[in-house]
Every structure is written in structure tokens, then in C-alpha cells.
N, C-alpha and C. Protein backbone atom coordinates (compact mmCIF):
# COMPACT_ATOMS: atom_id res chain seq x y z
N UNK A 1 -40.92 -16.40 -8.40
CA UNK A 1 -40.47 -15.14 -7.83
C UNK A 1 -39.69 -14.37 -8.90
N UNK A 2 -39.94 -13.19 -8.80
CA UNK A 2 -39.34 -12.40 -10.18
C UNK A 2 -38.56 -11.44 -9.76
N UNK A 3 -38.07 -11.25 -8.35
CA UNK A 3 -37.42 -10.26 -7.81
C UNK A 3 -35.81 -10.33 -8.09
N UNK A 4 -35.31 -9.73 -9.08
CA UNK A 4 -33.94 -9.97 -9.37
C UNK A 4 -32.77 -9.29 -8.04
N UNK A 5 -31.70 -9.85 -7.90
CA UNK A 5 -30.76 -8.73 -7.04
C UNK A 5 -29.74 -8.26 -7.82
N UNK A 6 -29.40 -7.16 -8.13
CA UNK A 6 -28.73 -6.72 -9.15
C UNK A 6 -27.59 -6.11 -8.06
N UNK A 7 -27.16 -6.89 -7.38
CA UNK A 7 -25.93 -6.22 -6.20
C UNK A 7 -24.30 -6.13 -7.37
N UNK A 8 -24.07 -6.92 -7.96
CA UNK A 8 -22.97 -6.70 -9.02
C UNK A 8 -23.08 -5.79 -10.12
N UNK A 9 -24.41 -5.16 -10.35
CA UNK A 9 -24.20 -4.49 -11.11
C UNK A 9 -24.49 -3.25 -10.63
N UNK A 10 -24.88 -2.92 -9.36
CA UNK A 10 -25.08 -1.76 -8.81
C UNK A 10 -23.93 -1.26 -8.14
N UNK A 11 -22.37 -1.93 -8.05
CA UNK A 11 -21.14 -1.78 -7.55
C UNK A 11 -20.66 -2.06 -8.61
N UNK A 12 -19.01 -1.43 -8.27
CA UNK A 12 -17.98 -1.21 -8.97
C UNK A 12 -16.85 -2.19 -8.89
N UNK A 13 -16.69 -3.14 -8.92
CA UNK A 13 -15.94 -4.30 -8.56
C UNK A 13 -14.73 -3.78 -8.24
N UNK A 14 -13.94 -2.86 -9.36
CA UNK A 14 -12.60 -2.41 -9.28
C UNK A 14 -12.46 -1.23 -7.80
N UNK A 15 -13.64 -0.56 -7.87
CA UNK A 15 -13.36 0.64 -6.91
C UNK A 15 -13.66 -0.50 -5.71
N UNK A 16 -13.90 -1.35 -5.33
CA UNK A 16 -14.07 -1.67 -4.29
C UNK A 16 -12.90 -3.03 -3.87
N UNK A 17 -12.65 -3.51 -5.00
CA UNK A 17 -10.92 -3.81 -4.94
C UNK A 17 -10.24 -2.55 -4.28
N UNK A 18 -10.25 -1.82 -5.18
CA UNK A 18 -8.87 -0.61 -4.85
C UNK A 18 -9.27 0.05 -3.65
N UNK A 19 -10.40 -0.27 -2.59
CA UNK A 19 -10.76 0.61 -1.73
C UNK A 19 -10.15 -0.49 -0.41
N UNK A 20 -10.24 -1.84 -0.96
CA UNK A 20 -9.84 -3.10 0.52
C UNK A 20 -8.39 -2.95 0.30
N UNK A 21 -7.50 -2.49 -0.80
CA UNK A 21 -6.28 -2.52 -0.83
C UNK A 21 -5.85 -1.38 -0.12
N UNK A 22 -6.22 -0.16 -0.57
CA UNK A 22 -6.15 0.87 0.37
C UNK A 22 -6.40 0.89 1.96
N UNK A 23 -7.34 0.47 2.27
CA UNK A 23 -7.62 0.26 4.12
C UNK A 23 -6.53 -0.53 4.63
N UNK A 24 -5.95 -1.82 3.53
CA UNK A 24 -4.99 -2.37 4.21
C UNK A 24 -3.39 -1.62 4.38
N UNK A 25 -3.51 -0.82 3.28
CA UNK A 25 -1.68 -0.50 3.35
C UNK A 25 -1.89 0.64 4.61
N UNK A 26 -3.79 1.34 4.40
CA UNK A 26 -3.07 2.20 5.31
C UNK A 26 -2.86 1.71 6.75
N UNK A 27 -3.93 0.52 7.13
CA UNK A 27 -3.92 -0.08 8.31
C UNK A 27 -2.23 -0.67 8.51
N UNK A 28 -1.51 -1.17 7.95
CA UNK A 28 -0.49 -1.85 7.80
C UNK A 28 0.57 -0.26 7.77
N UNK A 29 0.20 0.30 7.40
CA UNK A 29 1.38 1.99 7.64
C UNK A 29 1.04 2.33 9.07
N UNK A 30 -0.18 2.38 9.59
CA UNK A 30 -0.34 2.89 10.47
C UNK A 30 0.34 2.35 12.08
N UNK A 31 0.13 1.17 11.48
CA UNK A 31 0.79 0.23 12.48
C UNK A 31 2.38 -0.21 12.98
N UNK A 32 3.31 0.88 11.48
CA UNK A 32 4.87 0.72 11.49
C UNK A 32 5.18 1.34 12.64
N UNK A 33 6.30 1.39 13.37
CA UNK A 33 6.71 2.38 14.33
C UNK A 33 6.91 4.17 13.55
N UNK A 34 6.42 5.23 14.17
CA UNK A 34 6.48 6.36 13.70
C UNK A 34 7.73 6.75 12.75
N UNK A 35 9.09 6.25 12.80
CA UNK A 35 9.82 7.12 12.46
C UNK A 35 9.99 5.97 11.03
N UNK A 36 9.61 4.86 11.49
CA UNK A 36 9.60 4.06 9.94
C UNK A 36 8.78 4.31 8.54
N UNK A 37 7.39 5.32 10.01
CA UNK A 37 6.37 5.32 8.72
C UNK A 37 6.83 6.20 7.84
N UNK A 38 7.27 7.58 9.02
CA UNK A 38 7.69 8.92 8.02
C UNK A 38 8.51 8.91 7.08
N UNK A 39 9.56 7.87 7.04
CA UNK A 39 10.36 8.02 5.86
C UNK A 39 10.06 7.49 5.11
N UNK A 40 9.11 6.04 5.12
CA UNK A 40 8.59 5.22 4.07
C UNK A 40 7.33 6.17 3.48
N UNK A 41 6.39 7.39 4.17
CA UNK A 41 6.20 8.63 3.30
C UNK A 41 6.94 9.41 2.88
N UNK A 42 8.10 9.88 3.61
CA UNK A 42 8.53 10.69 2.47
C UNK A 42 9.33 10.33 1.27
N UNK A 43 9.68 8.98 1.12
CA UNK A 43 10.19 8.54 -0.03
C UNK A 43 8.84 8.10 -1.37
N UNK A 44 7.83 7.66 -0.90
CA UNK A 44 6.08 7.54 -1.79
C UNK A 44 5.52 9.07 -1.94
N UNK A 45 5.56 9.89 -0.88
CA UNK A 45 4.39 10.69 -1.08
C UNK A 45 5.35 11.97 -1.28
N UNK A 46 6.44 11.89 -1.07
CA UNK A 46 7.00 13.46 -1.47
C UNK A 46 8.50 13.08 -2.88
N UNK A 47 8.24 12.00 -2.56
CA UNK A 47 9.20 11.17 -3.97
C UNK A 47 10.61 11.94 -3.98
N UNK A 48 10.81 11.65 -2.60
CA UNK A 48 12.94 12.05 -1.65
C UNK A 48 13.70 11.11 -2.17
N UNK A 49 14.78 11.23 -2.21
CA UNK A 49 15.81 9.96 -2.42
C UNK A 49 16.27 9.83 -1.17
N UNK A 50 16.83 8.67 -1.40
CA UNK A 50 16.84 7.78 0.03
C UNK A 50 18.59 9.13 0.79
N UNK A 51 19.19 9.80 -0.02
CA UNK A 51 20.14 10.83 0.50
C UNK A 51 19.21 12.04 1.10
N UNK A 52 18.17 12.58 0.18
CA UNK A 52 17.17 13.67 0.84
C UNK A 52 16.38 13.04 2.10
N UNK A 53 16.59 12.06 2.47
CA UNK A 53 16.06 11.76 3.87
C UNK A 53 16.54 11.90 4.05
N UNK A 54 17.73 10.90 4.38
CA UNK A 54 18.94 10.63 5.80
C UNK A 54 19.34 12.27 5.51
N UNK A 55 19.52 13.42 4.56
CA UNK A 55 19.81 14.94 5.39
C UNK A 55 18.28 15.32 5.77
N UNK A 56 17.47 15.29 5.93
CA UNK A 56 16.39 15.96 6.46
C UNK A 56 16.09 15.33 7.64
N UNK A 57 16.24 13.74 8.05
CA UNK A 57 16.06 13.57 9.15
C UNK A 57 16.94 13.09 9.88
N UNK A 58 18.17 13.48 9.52
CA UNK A 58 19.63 13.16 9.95
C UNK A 58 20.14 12.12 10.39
N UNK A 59 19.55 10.75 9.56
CA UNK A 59 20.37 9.26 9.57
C UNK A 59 21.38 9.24 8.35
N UNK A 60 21.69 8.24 8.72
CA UNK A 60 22.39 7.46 7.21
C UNK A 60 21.55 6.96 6.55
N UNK A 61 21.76 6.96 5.16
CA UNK A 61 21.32 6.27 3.95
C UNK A 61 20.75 5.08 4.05
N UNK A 62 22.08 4.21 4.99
CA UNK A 62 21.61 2.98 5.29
C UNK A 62 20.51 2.63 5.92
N UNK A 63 20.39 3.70 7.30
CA UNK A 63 19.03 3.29 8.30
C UNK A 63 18.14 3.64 7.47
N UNK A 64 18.36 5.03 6.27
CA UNK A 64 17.01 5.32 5.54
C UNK A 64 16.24 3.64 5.00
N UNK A 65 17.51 3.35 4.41
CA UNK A 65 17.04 1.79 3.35
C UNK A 65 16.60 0.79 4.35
N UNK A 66 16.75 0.81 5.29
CA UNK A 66 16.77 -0.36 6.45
C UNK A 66 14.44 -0.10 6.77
N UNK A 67 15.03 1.22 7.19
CA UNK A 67 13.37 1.79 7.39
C UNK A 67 12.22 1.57 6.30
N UNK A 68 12.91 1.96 5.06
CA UNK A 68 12.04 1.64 3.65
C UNK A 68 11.24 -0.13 3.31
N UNK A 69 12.60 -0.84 3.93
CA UNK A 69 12.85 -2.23 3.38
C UNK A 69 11.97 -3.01 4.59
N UNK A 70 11.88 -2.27 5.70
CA UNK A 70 11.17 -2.38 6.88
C UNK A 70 9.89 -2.31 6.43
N UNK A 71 9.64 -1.16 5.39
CA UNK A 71 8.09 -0.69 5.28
C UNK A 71 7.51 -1.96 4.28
N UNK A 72 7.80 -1.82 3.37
CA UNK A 72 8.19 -2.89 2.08
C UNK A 72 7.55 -4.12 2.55
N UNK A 73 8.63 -4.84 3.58
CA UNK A 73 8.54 -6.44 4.16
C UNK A 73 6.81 -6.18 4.58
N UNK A 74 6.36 -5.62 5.27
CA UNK A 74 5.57 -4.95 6.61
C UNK A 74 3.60 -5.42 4.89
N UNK A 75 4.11 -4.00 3.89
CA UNK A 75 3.22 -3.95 3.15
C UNK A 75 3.38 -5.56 2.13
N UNK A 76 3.65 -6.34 1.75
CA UNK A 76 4.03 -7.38 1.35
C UNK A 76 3.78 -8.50 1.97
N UNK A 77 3.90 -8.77 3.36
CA UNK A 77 2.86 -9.50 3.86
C UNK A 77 1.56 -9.53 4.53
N UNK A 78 1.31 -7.72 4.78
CA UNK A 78 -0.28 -7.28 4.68
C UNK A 78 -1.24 -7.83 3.58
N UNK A 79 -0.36 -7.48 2.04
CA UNK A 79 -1.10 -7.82 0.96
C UNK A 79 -0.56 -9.18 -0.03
N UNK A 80 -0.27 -10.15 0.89
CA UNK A 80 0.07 -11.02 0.07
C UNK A 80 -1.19 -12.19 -0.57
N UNK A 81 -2.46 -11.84 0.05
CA UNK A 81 -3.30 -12.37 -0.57
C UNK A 81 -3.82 -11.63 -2.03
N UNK A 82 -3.64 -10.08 -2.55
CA UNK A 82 -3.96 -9.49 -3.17
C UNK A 82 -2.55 -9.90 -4.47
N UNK A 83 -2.01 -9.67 -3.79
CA UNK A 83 -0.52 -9.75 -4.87
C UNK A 83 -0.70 -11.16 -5.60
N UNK A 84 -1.03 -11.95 -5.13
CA UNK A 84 -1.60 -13.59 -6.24
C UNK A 84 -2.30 -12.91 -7.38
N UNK A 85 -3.07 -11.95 -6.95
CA UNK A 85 -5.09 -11.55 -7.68
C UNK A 85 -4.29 -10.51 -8.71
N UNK A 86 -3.03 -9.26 -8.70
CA UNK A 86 -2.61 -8.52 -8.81
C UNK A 86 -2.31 -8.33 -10.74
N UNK A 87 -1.56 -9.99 -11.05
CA UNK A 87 -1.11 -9.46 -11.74
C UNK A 87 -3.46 -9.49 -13.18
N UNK A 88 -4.21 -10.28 -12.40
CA UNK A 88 -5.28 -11.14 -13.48
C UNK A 88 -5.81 -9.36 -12.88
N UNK A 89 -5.93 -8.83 -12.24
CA UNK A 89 -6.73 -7.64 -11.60
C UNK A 89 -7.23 -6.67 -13.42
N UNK A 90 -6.18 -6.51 -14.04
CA UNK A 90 -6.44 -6.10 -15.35
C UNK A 90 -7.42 -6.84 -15.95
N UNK A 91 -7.53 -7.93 -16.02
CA UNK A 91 -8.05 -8.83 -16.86
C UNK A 91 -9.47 -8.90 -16.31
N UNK A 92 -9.89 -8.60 -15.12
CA UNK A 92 -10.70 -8.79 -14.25
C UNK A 92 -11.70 -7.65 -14.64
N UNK A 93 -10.98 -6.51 -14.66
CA UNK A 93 -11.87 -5.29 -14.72
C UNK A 93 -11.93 -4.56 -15.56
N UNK A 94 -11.81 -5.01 -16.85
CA UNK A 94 -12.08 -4.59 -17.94
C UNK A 94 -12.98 -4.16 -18.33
């Protein structure tokens, strides 16, 4: 039989790493309670300090860090099978 399957070389190994990592943080964000998620975005996606929250959504600093550290724990054991693979991932997809 001479029919080769060329499935590894017709994919992108890395984009499809970085695409199962992605579904998980967002599945794993999606799943925080609402007011945990928003601040754990607006400290990633609008890059606030943990003071430009607590005045924009009028906590303390502390609940800001409490919410962040919330998000953190939450993404960390979503991806703790990836985080082993994380640091060889360079080495991998060269």
C-alpha cells in the first residue's frame, strides 16, 4: 500500500497547541463568577493597576488582589497539564 497520511504535516502543531490553550483559559474565565472575571480582564486586557480597579469598580485593592489571585488559582489548575509541556513548548516548535 503506498497511500501515505501526511496529517502532521498538513497541521501546525504550535497553532493547534496555542488554540487548546486558548479554549481552556477561555472556558476556565468563563466559568469565574462575573465580577471576578471583569477585573481579572481589566487588569490582562486593559493592563489597570490593581488601584485603577478598586476606583473604577469601587472595591479595595485588597478584594481587587483577592479577585485576581482568585482568577490565577482558577487558570493554573485549568492548565496544569500544559504548564509541565510549557517550559520544552519552545523546543518543540521550532
Amino acid at each position: 500500500m503506498t497511500t501515505r497520511i501526511n496529517t502532521l504535516e498538513a497541521c501546525n502543531p504550535e497553532m493547534i497547541f496555542s488554540n487548546e490553550v486558548k479554549e481552556i483559559i477561555d472556558r476556565t474565565l468563563s466559568d469565574l463568577p462575573e465580577k471576578t472575571r471583569q477585573i481579572f480582564l481589566l487588569s490582562r486586557n486593559e493592563d489597570l493597576s490593581h488601584k485603577e480597579i478598586a476606583e473604577r469598580i469601587t472595591l479595595s485593592t485588597k478584594a481587587i488582589e483577592f479577585h485576581i489571585s482568585k482568577a490565577l488559582a482558577a487558570l493554573r489548575i485549568s492548565l496544569k497539564d500544559f504548564m509541565i509541556l510549557l517550559p520544552f513548548a519552545f523546543l518543540l516548535f521550532k
